[in-house]
N, C-alpha and C. Protein backbone atom coordinates (compact mmCIF):
# COMPACT_ATOMS: atom_id res chain seq x y z
N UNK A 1 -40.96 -23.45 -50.31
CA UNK A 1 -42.40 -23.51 -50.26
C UNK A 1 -42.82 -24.33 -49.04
N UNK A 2 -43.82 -24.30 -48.76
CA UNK A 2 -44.50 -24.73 -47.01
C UNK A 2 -44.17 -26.48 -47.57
N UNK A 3 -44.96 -26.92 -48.72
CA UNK A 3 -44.72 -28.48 -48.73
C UNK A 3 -44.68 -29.00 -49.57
N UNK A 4 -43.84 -29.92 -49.70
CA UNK A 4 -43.46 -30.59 -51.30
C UNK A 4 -44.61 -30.64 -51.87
N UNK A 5 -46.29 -31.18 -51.55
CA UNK A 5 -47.06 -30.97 -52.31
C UNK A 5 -47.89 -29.70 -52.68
N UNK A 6 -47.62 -28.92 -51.65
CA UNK A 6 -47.87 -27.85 -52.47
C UNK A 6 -47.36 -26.77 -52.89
N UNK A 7 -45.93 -27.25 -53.40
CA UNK A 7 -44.70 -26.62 -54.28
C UNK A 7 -45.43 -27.28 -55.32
N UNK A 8 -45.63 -28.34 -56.00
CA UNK A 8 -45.89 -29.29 -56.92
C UNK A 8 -46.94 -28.48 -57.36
N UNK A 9 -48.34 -28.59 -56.41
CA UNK A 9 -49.25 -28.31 -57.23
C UNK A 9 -49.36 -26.42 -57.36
N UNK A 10 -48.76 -25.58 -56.52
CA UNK A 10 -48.58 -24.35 -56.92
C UNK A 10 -48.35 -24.22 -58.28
N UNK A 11 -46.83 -25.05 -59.13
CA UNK A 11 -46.28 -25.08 -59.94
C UNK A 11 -46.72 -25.65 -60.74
N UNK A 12 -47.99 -26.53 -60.76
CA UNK A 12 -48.75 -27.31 -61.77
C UNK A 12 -49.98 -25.84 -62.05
N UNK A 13 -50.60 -25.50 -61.03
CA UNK A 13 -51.30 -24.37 -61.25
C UNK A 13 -51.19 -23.52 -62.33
N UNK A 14 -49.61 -22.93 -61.91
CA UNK A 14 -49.28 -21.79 -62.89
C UNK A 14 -49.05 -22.02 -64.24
N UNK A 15 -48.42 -23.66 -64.49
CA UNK A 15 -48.01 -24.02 -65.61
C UNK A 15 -49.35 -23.85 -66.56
N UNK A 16 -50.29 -24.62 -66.20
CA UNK A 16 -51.27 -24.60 -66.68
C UNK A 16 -51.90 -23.27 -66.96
N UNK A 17 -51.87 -22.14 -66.22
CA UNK A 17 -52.10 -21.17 -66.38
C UNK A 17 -51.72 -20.53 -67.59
N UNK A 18 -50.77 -20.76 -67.61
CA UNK A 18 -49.55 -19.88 -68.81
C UNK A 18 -49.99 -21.04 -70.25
N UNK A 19 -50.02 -22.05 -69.46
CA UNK A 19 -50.06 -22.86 -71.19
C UNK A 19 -51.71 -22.18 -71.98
N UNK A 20 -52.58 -22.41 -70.79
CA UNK A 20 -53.94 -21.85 -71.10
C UNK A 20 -53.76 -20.28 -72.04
N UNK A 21 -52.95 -19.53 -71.29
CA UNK A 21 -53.02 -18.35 -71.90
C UNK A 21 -51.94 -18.12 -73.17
N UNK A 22 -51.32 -19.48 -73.15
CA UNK A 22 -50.39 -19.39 -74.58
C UNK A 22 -49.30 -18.28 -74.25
N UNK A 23 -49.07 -18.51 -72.90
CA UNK A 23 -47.53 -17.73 -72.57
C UNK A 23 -46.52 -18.70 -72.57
N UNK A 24 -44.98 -18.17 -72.17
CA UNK A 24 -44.09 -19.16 -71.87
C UNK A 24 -43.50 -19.34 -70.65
N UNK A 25 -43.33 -20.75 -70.65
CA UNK A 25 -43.29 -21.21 -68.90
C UNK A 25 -41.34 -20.97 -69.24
N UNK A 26 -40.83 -19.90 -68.61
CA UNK A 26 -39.90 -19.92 -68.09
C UNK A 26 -38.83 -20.17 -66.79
N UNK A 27 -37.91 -19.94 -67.02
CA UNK A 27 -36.94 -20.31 -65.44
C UNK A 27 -37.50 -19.58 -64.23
N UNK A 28 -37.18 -17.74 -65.00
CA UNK A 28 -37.10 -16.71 -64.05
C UNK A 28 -38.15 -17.11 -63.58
N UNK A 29 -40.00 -17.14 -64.34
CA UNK A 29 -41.05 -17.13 -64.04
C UNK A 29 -40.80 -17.96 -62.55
N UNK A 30 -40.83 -19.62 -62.86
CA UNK A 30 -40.82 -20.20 -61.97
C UNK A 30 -39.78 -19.99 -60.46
N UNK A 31 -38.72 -19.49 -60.96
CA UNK A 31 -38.24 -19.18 -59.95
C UNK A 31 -38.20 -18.31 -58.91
N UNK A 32 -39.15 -17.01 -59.49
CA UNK A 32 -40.06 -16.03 -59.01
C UNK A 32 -41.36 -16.34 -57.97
N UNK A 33 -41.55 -17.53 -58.56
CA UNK A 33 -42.86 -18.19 -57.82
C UNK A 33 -42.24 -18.94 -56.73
N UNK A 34 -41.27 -19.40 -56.78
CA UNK A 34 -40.61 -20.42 -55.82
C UNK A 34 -40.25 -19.19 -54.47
N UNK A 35 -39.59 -18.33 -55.10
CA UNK A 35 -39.27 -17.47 -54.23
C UNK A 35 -40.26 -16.92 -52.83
N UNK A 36 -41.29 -16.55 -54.15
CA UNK A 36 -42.87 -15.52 -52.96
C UNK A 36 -43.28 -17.16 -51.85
N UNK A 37 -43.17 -18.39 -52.53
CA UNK A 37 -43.68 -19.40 -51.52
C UNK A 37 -42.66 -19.84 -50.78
N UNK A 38 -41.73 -18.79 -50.47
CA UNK A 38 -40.42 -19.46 -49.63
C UNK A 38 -41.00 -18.51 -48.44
N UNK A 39 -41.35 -17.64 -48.67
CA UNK A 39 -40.98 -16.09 -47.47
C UNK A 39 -42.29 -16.32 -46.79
N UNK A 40 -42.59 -15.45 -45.71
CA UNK A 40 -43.83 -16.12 -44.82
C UNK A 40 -43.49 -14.40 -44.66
N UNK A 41 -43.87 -13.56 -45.40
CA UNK A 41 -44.30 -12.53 -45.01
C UNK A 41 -44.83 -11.22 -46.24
N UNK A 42 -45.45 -10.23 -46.13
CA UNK A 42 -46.16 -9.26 -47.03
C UNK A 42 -44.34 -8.59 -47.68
N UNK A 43 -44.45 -8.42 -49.30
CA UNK A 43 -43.35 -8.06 -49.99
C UNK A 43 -43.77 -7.01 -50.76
N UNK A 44 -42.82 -5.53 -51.23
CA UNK A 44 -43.51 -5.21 -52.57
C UNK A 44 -42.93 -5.93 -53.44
N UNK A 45 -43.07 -5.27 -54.92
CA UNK A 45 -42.23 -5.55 -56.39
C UNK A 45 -40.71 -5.67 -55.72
N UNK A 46 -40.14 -4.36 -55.37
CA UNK A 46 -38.98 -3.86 -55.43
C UNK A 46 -37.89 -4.88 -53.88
N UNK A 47 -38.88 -4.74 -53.28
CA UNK A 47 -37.97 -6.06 -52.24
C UNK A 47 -37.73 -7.24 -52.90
N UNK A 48 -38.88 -7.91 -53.49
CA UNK A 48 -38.85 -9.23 -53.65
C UNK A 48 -37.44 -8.67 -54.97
N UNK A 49 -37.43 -8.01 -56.06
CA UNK A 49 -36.64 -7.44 -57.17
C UNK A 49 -35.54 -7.92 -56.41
N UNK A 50 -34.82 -6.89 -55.90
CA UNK A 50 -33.44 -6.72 -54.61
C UNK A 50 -33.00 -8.31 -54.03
N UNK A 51 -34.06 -8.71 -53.36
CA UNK A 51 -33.97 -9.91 -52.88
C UNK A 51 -33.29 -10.92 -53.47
N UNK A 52 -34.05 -11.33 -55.01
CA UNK A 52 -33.70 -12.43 -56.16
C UNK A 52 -32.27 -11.69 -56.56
N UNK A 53 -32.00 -10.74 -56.25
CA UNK A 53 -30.47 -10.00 -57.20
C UNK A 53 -29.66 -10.53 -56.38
N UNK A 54 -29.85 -10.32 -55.17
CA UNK A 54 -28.97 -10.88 -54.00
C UNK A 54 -28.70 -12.35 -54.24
N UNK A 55 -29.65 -12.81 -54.24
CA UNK A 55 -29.15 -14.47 -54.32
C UNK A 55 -29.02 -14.93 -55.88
N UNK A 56 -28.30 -14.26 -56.64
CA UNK A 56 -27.60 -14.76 -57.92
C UNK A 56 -28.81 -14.72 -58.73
N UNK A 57 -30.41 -14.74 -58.54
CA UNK A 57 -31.10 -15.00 -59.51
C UNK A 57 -31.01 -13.69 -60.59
N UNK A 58 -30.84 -14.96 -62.33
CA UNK A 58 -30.86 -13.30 -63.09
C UNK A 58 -32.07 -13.27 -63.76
N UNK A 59 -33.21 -11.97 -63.14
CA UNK A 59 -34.12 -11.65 -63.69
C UNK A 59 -34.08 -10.12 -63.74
N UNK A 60 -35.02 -9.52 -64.47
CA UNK A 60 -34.75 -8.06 -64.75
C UNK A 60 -35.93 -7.64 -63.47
N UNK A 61 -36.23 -6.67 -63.49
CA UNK A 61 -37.47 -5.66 -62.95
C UNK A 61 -38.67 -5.89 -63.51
N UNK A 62 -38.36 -6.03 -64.50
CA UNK A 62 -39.72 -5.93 -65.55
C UNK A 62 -40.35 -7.59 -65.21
N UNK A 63 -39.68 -8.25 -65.32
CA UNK A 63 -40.31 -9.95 -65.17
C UNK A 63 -40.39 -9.85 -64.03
N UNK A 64 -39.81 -9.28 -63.00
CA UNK A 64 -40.80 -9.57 -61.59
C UNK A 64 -41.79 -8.79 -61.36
N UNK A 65 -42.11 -7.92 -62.27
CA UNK A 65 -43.34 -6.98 -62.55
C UNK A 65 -44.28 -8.02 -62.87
N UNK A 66 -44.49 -8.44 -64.33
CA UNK A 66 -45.28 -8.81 -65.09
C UNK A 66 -45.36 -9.98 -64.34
N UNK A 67 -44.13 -10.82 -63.88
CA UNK A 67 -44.79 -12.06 -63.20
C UNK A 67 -45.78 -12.48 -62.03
N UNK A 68 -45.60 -10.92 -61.61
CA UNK A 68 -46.33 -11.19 -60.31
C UNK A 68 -47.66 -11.07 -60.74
N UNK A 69 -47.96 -10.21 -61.94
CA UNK A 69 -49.15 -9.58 -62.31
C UNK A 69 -49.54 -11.19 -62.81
N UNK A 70 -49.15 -11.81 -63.64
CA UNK A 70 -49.69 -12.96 -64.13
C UNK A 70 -50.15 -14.14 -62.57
N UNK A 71 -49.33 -14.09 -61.65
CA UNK A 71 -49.45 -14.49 -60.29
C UNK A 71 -50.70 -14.43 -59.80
N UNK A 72 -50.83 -12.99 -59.97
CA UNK A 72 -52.27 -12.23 -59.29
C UNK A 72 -53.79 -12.96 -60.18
N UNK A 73 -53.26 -12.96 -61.26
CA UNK A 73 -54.43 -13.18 -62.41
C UNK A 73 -55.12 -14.08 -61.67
N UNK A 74 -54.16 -15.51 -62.03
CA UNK A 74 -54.67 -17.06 -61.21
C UNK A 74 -54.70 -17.16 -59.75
N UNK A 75 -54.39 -15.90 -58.77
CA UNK A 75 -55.28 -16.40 -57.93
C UNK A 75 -53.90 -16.73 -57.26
N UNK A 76 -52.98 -17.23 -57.20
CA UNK A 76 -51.79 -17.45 -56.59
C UNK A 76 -51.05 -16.65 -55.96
N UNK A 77 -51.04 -15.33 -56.06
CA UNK A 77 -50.62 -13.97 -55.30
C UNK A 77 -51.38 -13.04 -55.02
N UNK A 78 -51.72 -12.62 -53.77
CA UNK A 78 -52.68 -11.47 -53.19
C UNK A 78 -52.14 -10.01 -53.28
N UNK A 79 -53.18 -8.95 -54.05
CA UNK A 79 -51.97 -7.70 -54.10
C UNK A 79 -52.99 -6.68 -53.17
N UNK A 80 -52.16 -6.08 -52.66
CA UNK A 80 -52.87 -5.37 -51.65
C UNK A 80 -52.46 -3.80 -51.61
N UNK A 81 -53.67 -2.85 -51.61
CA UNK A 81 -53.06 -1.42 -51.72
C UNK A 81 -53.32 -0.94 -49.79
N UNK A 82 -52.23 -0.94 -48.84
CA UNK A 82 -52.41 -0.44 -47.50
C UNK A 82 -51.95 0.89 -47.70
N UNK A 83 -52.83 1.49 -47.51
CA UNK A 83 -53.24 3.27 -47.16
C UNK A 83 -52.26 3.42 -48.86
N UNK A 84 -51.31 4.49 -48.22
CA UNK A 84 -51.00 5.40 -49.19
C UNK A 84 -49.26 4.93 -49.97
N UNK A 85 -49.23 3.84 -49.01
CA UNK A 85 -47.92 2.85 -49.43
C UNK A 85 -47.96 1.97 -50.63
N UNK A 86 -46.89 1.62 -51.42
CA UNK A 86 -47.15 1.02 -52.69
C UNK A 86 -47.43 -0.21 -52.41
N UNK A 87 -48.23 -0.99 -53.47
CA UNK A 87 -48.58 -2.41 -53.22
C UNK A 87 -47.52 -3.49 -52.57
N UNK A 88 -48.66 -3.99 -52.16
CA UNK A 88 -47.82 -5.45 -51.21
C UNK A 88 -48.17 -6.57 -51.68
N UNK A 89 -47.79 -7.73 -51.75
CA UNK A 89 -48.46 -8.97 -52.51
C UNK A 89 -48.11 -9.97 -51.08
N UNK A 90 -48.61 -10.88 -51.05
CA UNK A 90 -48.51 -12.49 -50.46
C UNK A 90 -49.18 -13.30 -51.18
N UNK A 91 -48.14 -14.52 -50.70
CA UNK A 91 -49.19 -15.88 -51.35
C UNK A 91 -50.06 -15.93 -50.85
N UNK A 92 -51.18 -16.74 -52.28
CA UNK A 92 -52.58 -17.28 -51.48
C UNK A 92 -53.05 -18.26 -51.79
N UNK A 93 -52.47 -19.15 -52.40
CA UNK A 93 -52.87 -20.41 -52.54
C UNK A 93 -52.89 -21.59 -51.16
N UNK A 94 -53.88 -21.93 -50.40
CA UNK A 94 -54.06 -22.48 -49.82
C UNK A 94 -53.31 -22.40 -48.22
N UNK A 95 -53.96 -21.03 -48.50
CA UNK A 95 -53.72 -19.99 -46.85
C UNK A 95 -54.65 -19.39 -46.79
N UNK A 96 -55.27 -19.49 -45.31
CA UNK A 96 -56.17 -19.05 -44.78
C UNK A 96 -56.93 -17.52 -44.31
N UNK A 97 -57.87 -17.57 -45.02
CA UNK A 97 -58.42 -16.06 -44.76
C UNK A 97 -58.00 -15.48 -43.60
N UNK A 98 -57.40 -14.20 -43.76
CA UNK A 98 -57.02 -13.01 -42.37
C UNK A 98 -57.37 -11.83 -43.02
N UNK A 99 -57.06 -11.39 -41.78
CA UNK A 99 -57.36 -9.65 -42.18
C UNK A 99 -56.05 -9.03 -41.69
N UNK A 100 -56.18 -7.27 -41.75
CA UNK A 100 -54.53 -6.61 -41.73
C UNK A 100 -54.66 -6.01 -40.70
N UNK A 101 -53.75 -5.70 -39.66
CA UNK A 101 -54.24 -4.30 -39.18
C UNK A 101 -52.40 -3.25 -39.45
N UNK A 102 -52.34 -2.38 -39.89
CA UNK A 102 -51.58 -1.61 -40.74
C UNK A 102 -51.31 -0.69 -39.31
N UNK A 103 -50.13 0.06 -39.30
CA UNK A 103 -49.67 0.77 -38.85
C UNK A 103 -49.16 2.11 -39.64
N UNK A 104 -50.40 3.24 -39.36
CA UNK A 104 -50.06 4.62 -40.20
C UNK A 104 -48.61 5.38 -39.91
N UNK A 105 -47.64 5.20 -39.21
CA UNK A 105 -46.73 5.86 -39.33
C UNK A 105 -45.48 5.29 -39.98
N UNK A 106 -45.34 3.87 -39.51
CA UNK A 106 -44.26 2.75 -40.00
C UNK A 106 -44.69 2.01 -41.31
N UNK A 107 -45.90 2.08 -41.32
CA UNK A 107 -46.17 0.55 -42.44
C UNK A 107 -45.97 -0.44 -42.43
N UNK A 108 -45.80 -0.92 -40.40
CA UNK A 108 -45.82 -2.39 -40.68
C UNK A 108 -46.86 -2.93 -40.40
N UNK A 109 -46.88 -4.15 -41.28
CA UNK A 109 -48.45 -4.90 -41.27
C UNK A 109 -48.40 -6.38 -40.65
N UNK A 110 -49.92 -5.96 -40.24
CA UNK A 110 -49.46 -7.55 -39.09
C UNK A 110 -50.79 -8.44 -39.47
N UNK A 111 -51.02 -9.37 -39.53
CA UNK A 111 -52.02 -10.34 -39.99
C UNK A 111 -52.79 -10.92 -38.39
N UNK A 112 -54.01 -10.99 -38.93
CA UNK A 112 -54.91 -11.77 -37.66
C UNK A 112 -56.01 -12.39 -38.44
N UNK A 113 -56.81 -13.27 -37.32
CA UNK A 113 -58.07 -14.06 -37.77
C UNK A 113 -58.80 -13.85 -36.77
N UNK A 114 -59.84 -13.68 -36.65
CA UNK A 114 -60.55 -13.48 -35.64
C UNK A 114 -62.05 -14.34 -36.25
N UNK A 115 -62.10 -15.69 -36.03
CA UNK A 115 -63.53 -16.15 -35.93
C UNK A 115 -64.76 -15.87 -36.42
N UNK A 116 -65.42 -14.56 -35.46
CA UNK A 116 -66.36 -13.93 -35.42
C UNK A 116 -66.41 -12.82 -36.85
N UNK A 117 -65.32 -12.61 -37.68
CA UNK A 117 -65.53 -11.79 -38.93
C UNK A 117 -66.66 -12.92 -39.81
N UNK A 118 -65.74 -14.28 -39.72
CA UNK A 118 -66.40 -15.03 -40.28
C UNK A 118 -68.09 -15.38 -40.46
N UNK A 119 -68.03 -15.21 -38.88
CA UNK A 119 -69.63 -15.37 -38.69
C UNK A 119 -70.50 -14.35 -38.97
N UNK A 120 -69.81 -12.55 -38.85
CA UNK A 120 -70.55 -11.72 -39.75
C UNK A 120 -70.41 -11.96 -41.07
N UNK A 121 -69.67 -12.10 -41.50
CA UNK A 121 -69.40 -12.50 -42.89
C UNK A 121 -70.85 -13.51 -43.91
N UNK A 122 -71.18 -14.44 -43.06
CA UNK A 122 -71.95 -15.47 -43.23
C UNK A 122 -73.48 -14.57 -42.68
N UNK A 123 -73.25 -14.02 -41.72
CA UNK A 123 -74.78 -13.76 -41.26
C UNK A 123 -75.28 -12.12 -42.48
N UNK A 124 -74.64 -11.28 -42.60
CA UNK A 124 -74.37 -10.36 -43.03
C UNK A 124 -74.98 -10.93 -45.00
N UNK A 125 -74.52 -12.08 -45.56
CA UNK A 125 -74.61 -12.65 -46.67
C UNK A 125 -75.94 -13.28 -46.51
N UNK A 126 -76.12 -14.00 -45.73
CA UNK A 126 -77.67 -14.48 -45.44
C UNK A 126 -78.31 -13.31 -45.31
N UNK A 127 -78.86 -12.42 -44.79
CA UNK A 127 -79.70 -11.15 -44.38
C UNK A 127 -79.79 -10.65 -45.26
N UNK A 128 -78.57 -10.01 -46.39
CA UNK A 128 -78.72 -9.48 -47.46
C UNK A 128 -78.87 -10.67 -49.20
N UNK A 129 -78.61 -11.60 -48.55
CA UNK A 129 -78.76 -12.68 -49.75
C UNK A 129 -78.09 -12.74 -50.53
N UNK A 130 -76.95 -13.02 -50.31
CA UNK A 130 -75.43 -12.89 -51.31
C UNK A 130 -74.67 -13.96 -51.03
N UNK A 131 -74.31 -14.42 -51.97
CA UNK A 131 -73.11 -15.46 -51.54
C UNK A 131 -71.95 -15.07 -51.71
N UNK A 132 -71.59 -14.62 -50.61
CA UNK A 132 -70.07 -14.29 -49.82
C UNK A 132 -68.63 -15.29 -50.87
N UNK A 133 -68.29 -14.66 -51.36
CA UNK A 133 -66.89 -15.28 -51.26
C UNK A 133 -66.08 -15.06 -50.87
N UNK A 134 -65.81 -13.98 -50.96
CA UNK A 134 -64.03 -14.03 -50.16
C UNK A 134 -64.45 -12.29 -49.05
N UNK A 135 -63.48 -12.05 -48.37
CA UNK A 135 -63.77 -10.38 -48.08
C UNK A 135 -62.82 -9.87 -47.85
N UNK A 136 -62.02 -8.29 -47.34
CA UNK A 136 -60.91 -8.00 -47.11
C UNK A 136 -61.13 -6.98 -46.05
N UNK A 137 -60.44 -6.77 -44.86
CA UNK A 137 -60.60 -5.87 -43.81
C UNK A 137 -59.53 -5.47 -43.33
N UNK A 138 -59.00 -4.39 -43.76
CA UNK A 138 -57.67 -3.52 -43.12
C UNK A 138 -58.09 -2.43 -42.27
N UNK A 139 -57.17 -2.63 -40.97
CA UNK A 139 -57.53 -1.72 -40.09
C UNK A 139 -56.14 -0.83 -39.73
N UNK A 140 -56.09 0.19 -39.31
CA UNK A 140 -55.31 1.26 -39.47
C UNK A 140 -54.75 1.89 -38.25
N UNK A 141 -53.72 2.12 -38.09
CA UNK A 141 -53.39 2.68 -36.61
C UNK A 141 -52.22 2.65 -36.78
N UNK A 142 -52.16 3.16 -34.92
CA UNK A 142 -50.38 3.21 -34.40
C UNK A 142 -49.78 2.28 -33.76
N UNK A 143 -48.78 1.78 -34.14
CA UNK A 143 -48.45 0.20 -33.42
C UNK A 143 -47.47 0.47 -32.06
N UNK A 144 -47.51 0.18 -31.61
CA UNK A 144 -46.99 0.16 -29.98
C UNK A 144 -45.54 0.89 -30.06
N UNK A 145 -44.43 0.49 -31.28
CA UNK A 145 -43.20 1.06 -31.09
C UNK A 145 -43.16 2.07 -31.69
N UNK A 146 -44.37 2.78 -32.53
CA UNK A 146 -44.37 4.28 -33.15
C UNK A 146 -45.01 4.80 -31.76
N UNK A 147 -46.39 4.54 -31.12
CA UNK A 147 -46.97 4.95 -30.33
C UNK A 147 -45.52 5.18 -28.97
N UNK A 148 -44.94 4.46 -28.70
CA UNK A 148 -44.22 5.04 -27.75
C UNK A 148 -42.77 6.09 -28.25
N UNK A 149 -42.64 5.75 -29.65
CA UNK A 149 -41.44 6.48 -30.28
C UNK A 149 -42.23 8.41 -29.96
N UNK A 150 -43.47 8.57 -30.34
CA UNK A 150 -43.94 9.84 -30.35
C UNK A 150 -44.17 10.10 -28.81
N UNK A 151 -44.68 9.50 -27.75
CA UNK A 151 -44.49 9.58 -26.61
C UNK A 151 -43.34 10.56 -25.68
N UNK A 152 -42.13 9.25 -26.29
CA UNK A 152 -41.05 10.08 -25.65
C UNK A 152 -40.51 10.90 -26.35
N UNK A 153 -40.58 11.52 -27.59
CA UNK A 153 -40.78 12.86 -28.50
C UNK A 153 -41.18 13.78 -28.38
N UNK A 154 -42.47 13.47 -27.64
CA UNK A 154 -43.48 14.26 -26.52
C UNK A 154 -42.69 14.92 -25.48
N UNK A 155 -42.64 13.80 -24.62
CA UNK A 155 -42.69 14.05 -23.63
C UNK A 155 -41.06 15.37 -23.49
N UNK A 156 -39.90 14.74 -24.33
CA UNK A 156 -38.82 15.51 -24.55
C UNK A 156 -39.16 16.85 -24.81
N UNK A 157 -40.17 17.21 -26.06
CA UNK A 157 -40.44 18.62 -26.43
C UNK A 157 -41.14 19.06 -25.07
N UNK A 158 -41.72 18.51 -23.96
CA UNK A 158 -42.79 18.61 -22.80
C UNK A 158 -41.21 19.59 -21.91
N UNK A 159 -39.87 19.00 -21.83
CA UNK A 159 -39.41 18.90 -20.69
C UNK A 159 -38.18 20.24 -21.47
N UNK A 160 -38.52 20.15 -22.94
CA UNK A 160 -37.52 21.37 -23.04
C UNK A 160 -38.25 23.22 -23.60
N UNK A 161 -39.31 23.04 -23.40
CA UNK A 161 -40.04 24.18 -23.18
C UNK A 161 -40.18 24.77 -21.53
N UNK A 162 -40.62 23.35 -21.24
CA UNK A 162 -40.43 24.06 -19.41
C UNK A 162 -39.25 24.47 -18.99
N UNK A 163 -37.83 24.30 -19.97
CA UNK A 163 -36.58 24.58 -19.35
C UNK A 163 -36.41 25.93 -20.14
N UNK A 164 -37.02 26.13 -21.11
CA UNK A 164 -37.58 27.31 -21.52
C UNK A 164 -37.93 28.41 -20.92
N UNK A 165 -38.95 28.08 -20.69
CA UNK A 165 -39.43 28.43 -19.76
C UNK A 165 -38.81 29.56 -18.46
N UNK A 166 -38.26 28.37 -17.69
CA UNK A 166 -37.26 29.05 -16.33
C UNK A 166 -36.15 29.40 -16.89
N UNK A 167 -35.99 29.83 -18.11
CA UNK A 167 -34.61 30.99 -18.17
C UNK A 167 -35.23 32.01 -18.35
């Protein structure tokens, strides 16, 4: 996790969470949670699943299902549906608003902040008279190593029609 105190209070969070809802604070649970605040990047179910198998942890499928879902409840895990790919989660406890911009051919996702969302964000809430809490903005495209992967795909189908061509 980023810092001993907020491993502590992540883990005070959830406890409380679960006691509130009269669940049980288990190993896997916690160790599930320890895990998502180790990684510094967007996971589904089935990676993070794979991942914990790899390193000796024994949890089933199903508890890293449901745990994450209980995760999501309190606010401690962000789940995210990008385009037509299965959900992604990241932590969010005391990380800073970004937005996505997604890549339609690969699915890789890259995080930014840009300032000025903020300030529409705020002006946009004033004008219409809302108090803004949170917002989400995914943007969609081709990322530089698909954009040149189809290029020279291109350009290959370009150079074997013209050889086509002259026979």
């Amino acid at each position: 996790m980023p810092t001993n105190h907020n491993s502590e209070l992540v883990r005070k969070i959830f406890e409380a969470y679960l006691e509130n809802k009269s669940l049980r604070k288990t190993p896997e649970r916690f160790a599930i949670l320890e895990e998502i605040y180790s990684r510094e990047d967007h996971f589904d179910v089935e990676t993070l699943y794979i991942h914990m198998k790899n390193q000796k942890y024994r949890v089933s499928r199903a508890t890293v299902y449901n745990t994450l879902e209980l995760l999501v409840s309190c606010d401690l895990v962000t789940k995210h549906q990008f385009g037509k790919n299965m959900a992604q989660f990241e932590k969010s406890y005391g990380y800073h608003q970004h937005d996505h911009i997604i890549c339609i051919d690969c699915g890789k996702v890259v995080e930014f902040c840009d300032p000025r969302i903020h300030q529409i964000q705020s002006m946009v809430g004033e004008l219409l008279k809302f108090e803004i809490k949170h917002h989400s903005l995914n943007l969609y495209g081709i990322c530089f190593e698909c954009k040149a992967k189809t290029t020279v795909n291109q350009n290959s189908a370009i150079q074997n029609a013209n050889q086509n061509i002259q026979l």
